[in-house]
Structures are given as C-alpha cells and as structure tokens.
Protein backbone atom coordinates (compact mmCIF):
# COMPACT_ATOMS: atom_id res chain seq x y z
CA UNK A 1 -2.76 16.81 -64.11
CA UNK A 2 -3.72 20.19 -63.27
CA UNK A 3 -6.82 20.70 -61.71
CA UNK A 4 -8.83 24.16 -61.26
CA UNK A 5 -12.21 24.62 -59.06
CA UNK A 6 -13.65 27.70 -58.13
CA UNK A 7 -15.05 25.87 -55.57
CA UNK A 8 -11.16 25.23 -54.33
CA UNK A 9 -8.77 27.99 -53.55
CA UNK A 10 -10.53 30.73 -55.74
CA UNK A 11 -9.64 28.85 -58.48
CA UNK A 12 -5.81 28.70 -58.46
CA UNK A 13 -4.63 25.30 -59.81
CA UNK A 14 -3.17 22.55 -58.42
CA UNK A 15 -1.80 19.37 -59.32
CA UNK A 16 -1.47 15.88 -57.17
CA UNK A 17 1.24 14.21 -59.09
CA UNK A 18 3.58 16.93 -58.00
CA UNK A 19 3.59 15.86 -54.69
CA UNK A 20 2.81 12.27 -55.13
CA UNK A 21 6.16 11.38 -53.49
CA UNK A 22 5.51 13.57 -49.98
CA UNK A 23 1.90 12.18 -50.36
CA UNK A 24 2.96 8.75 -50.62
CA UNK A 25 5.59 9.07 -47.48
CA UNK A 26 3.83 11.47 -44.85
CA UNK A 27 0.32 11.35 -45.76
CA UNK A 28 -0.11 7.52 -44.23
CA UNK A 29 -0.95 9.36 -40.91
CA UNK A 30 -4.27 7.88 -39.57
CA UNK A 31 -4.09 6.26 -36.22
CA UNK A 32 -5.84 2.61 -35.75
CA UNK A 33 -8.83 4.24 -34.18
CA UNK A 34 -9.91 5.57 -37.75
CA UNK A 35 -10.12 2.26 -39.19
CA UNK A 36 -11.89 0.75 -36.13
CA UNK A 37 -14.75 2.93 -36.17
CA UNK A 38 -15.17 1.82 -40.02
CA UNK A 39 -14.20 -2.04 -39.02
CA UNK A 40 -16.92 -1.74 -36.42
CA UNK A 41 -19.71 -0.70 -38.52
CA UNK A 42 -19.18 -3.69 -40.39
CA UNK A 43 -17.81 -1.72 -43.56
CA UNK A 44 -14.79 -2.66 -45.52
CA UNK A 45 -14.72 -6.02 -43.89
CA UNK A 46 -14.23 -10.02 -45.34
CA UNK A 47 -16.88 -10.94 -48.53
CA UNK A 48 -17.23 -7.13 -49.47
CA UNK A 49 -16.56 -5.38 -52.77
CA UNK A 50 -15.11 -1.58 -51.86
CA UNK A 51 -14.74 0.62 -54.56
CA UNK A 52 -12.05 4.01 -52.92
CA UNK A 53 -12.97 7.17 -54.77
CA UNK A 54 -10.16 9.78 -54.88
CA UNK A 55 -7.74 6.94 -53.77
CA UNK A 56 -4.61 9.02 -53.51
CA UNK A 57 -1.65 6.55 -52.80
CA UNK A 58 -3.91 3.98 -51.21
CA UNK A 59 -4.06 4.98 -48.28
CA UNK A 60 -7.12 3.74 -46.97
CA UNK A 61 -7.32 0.08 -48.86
CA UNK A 62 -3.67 -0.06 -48.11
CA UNK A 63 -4.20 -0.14 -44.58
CA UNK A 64 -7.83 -1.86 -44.47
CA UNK A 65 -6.49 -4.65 -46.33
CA UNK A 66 -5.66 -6.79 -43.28
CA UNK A 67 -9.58 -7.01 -42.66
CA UNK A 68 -11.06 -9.43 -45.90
CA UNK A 69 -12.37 -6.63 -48.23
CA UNK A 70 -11.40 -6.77 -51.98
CA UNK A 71 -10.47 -3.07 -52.74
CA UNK A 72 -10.67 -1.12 -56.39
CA UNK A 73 -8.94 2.67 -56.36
CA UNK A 74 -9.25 5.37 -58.10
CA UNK A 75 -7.74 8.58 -58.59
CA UNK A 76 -7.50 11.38 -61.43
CA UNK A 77 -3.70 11.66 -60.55
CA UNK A 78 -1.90 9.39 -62.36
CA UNK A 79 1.54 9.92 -60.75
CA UNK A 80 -0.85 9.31 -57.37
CA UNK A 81 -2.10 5.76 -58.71
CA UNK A 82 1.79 4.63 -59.94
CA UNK A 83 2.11 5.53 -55.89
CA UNK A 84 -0.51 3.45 -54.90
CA UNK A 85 0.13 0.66 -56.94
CA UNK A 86 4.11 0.54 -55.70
CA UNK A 87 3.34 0.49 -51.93
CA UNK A 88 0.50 -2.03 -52.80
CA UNK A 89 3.03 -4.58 -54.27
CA UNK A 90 5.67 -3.76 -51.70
CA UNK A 91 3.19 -5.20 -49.64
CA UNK A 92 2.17 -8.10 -51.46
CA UNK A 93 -1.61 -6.37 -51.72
CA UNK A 94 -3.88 -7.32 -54.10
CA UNK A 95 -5.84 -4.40 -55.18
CA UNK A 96 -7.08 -2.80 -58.30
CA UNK A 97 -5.54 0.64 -58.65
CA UNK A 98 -6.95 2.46 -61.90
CA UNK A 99 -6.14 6.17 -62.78
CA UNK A 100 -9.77 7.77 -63.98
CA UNK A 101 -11.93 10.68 -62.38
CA UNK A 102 -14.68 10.38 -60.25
CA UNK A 103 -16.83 11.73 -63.34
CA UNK A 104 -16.02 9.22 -65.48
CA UNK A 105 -16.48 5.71 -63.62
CA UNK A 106 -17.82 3.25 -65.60
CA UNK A 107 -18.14 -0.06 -63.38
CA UNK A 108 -21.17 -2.26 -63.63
CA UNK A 109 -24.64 -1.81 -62.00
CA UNK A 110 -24.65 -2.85 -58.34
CA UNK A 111 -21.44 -4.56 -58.31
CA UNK A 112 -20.01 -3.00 -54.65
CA UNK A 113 -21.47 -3.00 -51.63
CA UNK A 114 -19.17 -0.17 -49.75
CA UNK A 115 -17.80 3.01 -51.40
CA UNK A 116 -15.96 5.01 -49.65
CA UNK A 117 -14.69 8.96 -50.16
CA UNK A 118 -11.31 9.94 -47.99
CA UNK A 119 -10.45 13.49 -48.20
CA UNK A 120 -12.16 14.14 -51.38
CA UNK A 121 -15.81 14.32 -51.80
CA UNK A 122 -16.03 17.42 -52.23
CA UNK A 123 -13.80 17.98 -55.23
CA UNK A 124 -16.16 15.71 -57.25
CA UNK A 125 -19.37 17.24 -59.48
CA UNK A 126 -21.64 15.68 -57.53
CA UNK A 127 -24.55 15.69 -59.92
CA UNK A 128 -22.52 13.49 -62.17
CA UNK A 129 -20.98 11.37 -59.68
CA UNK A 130 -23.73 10.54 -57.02
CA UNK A 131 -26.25 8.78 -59.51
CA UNK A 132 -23.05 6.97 -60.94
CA UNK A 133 -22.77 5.72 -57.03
CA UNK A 134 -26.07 4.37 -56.64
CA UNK A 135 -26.23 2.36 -59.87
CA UNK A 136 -22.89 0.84 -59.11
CA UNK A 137 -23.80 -0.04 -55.27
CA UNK A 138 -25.82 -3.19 -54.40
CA UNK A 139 -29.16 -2.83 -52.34
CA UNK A 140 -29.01 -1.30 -49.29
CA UNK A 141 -25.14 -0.20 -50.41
CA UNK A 142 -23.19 2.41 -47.94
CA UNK A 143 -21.47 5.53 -49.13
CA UNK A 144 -18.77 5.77 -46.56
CA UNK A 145 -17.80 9.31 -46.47
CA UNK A 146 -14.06 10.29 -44.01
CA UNK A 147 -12.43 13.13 -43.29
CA UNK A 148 -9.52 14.40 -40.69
CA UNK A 149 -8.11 17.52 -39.75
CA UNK A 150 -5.85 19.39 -37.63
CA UNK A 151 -7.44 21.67 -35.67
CA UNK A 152 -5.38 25.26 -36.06
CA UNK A 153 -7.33 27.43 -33.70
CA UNK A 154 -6.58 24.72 -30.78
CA UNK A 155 -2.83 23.45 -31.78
CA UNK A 156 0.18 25.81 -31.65
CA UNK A 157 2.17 24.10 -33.97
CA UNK A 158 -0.81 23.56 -36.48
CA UNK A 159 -2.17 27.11 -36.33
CA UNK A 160 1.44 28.82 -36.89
CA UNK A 161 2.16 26.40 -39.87
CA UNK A 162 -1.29 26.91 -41.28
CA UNK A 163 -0.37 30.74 -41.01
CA UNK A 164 2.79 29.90 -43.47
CA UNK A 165 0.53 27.92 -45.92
CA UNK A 166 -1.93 31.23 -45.93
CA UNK A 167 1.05 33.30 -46.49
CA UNK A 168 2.18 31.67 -49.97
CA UNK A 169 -1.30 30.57 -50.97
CA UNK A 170 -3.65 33.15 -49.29
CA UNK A 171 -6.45 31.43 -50.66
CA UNK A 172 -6.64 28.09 -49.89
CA UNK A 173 -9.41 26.84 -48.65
CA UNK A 174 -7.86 23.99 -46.30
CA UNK A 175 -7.74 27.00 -43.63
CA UNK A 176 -9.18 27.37 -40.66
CA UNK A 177 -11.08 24.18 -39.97
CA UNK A 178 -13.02 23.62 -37.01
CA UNK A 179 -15.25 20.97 -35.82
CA UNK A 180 -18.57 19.44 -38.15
CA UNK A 181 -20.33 17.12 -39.30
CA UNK A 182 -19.16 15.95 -42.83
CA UNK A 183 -21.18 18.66 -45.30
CA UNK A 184 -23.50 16.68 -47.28
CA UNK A 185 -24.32 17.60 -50.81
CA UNK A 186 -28.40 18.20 -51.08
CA UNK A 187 -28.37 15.62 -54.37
CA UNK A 188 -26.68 12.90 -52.61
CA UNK A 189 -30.14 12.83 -50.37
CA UNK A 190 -32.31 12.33 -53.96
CA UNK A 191 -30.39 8.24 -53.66
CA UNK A 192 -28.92 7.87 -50.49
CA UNK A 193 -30.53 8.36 -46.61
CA UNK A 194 -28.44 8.97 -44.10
CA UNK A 195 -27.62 6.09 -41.36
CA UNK A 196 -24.72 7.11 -39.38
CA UNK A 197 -22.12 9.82 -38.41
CA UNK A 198 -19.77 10.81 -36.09
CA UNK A 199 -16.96 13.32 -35.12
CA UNK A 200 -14.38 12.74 -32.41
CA UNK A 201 -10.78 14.36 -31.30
CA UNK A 202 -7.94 12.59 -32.42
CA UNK A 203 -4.53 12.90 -31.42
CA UNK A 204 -1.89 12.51 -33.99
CA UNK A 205 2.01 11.57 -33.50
CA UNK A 206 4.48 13.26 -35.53
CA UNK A 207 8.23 14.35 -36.08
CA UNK A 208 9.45 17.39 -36.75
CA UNK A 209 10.50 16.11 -40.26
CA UNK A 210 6.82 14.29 -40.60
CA UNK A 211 4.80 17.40 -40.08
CA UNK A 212 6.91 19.18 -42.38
CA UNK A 213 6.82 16.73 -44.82
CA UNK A 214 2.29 16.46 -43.86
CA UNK A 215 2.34 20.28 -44.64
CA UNK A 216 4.38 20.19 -48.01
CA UNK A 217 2.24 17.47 -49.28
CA UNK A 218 -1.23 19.56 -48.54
CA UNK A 219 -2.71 21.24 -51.75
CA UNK A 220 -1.57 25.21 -51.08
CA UNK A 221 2.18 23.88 -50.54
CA UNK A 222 3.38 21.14 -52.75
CA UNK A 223 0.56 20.86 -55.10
CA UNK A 224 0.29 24.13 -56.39
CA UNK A 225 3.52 26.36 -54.98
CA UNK A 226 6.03 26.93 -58.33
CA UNK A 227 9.49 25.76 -57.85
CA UNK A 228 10.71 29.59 -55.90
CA UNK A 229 7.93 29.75 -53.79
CA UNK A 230 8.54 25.69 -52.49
CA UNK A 231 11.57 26.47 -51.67
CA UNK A 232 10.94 29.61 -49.44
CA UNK A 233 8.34 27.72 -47.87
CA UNK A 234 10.36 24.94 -47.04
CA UNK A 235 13.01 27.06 -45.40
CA UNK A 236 10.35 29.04 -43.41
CA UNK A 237 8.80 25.94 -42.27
CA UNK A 238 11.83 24.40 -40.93
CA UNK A 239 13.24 27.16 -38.98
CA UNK A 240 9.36 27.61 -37.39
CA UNK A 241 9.79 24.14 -36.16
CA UNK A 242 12.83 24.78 -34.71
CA UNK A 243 11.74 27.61 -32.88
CA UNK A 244 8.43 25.98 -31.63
CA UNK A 245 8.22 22.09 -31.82
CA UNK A 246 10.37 19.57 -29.65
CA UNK A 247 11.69 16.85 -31.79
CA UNK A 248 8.56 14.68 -31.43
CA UNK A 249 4.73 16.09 -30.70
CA UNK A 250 1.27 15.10 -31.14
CA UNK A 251 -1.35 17.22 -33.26
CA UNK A 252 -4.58 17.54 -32.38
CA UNK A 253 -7.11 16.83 -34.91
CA UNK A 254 -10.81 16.03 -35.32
CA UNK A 255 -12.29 13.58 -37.66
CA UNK A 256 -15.27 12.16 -39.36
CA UNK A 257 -17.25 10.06 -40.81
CA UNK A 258 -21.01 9.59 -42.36
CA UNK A 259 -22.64 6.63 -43.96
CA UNK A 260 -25.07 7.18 -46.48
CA UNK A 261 -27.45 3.89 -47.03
CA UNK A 262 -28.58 3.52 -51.05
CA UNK A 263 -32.38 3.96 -51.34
C-alpha cells in the first residue's frame, strides 16, 4: 500500500509491504534492556490487554510475549501483518494480528489497558486517532509511546550510511537524528497527562550483512527506492562496509520512551 505524507519525506511515497521481508529479518534489533524498562513499569505484563499500533512484523508483542500480556496488532501494511502473523505461529504465539490503519480502529470502549506506538506515532492523524485511544483504554489506561535510533553525528558507520540513504532519497526525513524526548502531539494532552519518560544510549550489535540489511529495510531505501535505484544502493552500501566496518560492530543509538496516563 502506498503511503504519501507531506509530513514524511516531502511527500514522496513509500510502501511497507515492499520491504516486509528485510523488515521481518533485520528489523528484530532491540536489545533486552528495551523491553525491561517497559517490563519494569509494569506495562505489557500478565492479566493485561495490549493493543500494538503500527505493529510492523510484530516486533514488539513478538518479543514481550514471554511476560503474560495478551497482544492485538495492527498495521496498514498488509504484506507487514502476513509477516507478523508467520513469525507469530513459528513461535507458537498467540496473538491477534489484523491489517487496518490507525484511523480506522474500531475496538470496543475501554477494552485495553496498555497501548503502545513503536516507531510510528507520528505517521498517524492524530486528531482522528488519539480520541479513538482514549475510548478504547480502560481508566487510568497508558499510551506507551517507543522509539530508537542510531545516532549518525556520533557513529562512523551510521553517519556514512545515512549519507548513502540522503544520496538516493535526499529527502527523507529519518536523517540526522539526535537526542529528545519523544515529540508529543498538543491533542494527545486534551485525553492523556503525561506520567513518565525517558531517553538513554543504547548500544546495538550488528553484522556487516545485518546493518545492511537494517538500512535497506528503512523507509528512503527499500520502501520507496524503484527497482534501479535499490540496486545501486545496495552495491554502494556493501562496498562502504567493506571499506569501513570489521565484520562485526556495535551502533550506537539512543532510545525512548513516554507514558501517557488516560484522563
């Protein structure tokens, strides 16, 4: 499905399913200590209902499973849902994948008492979405908001492959991240008050084949490149690596999270 913001990338389109496979294979990169901060908030945990917006492959109920919750996904990519629902049963998970935008949720009033936003809140319209959130969250309900990032200005190897991304998609708007607190739409504030944040350094482990494969599944690669340009890239990519990355490295990255009580 192709999708076009002019909030995103000036507008060029892009399309999830395209890269579904990539997504599905080098995308499962968060290290334990991202889950533990959510584990230890009490979120996501045994006797709760946790509704994943902008699901993706599964990542997160995939690998939150092993603590109790009963997890529903959703995603607008369709080709990103048959993903999640493959590695789900490979795994003999139990979770409710459904393919359906953030826009157009229809689950009943106050029937979860965690949703949670990976890598995606800010694609959604949130003045359709964020009263749609509080009806479906119980009292006192959290909107779990994550996000993690590389940091290029910091990390050789994830500045100079940045630089290739900016060179076939000049405009995309993953570029250049630095360290913040999660940005919080000024509507999501009319129904939800904020109880907790935080942003920390995170090293992450990779191959020279994973962070390849990381990079060609982010939205100005694999997601919107045509068929001529993917190719270049890929070939540009690999012979960077070759010239600056041993066969195995970390990345540095920051993440983040904020939980958002329901009024």
């Amino acid at each position: 499905m192709l999708i076009t913001d002019s909030r995103i990338d000036a507008g060029k389109a892009f399309d999830w399913g395209r890269t579904s496979g990539d997504y599905a294979k080098y995308r499962d990169i968060y290290p334990d200590v991202f889950y533990k901060k959510i584990v230890d908030r009490g979120l996501c945990v045994e006797g709760q209902e946790v509704l994943d917006l902008g699901t993706g492959t599964g990542v997160l109920p995939r690998n939150m499973y092993r603590y109790g919750a009963h997890w529903t996904g959703t995603d607008i990519s369709p080709e990103q849902i048959e993903a999640a629902r493959r590695l789900a049963e490979a795994g003999n998970m139990k979770i409710d994948f459904m393919a359906i935008p953030a826009e157009q949720i229809d689950f009943p009033k106050e029937c979860f008492d965690v949703i949670t936003a990976c890598q995606c809140f800010w694609y959604f319209d949130h003045e359709k979405v964020v009263p749609k959130l509080a009806e479906i969250l119980k009292p006192e309900g959290r909107l779990l908001i994550l996000y993690m990032a590389w940091l290029p200005f910091e990390d050789e190897i994830a500045g100079k492959s940045e630089k290739l991304v900016l060179k076939y998609s000049p405009d995309w708007s993953g570029a250049g991240e630095t360290r913040h607190p999660i940005r919080i739409p000024n509507i999501t504030y009319e129904y939800f008050e904020m109880a907790d944040h935080e942003e920390y350094d995170i090293m992450v482990q990779f191959t020279k084949e994973s962070w390849h494969g990381r990079m060609k599944a982010c939205r100005g690669v694999g997601a919107s490149l045509d068929e001529e340009e993917l190719e270049k890239w890929d070939e540009e990519h690999r012979a960077l690596l070759d010239k600056i990355a041993p066969e195995e490295f970390e990345v540095l990255h920051y993440a983040a999270l904020t939980v958002l009580r329901k009024k």
